[in-house]
Protein backbone atom coordinates (compact mmCIF):
# COMPACT_ATOMS: atom_id res chain seq x y z
CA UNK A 1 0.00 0.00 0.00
CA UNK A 2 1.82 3.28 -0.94
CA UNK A 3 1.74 6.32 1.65
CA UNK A 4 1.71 10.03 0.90
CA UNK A 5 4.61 12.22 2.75
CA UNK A 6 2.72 15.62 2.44
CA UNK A 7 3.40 19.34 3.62
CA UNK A 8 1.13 22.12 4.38
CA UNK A 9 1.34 25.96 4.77
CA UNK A 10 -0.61 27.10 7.87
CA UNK A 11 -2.69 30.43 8.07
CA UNK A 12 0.74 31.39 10.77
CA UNK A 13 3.06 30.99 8.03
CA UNK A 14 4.85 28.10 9.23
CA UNK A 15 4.76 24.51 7.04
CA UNK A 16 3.61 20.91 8.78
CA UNK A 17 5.03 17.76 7.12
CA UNK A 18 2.65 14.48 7.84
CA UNK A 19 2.07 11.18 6.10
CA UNK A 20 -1.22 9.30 5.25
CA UNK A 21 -2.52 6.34 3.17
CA UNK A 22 -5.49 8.31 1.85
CA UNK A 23 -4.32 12.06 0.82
CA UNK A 24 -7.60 13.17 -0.16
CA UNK A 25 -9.04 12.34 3.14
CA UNK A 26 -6.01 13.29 5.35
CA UNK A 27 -6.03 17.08 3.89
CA UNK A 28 -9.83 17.57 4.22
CA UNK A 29 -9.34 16.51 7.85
CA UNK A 30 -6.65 19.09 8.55
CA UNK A 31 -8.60 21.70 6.25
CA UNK A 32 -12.23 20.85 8.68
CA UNK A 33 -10.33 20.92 12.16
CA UNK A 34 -10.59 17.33 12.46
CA UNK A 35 -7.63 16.60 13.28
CA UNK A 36 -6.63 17.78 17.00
CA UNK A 37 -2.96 19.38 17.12
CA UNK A 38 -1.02 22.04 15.53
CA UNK A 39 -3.13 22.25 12.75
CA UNK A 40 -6.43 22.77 13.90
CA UNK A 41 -4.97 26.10 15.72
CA UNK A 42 -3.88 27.29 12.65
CA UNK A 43 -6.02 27.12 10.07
CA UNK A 44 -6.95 27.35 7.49
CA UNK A 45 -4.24 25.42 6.13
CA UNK A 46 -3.18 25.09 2.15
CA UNK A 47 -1.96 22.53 0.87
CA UNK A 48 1.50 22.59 -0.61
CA UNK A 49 3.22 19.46 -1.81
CA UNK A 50 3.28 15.80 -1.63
CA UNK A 51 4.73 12.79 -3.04
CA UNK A 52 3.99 9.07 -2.89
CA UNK A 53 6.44 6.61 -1.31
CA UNK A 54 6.31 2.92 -1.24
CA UNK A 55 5.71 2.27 2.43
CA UNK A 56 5.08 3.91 6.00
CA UNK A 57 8.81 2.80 6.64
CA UNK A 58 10.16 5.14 3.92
């Protein structure tokens, strides 16, 4: 199953790095508040790069 390393540019500025197995889901999250954290504080959050690797291990 391939993961997503991903980054983000929060409404502070400052960039978050994360990694999920479902992109599409994991950004809509951060973008909604969903997810508790760093994130959530600093929204609204846009979404900046990401790139598919070929495990969680990567």
């Amino acid at each position: 199953m391939p993961f997503y390393v991903y980054i983000l540019r929060r409404a502070d500025g400052s960039y978050y790095t994360g990694h999920t197995d479902d992109l599409d889901v994991r950004i809509a999250a951060h973008r909604q508040g969903i997810i508790p954290g760093y994130t959530r504080k600093r929204r609204p959050v846009q979404f900046v790069f990401a790139d598919e690797i070929p495990t969680r291990a990567s």
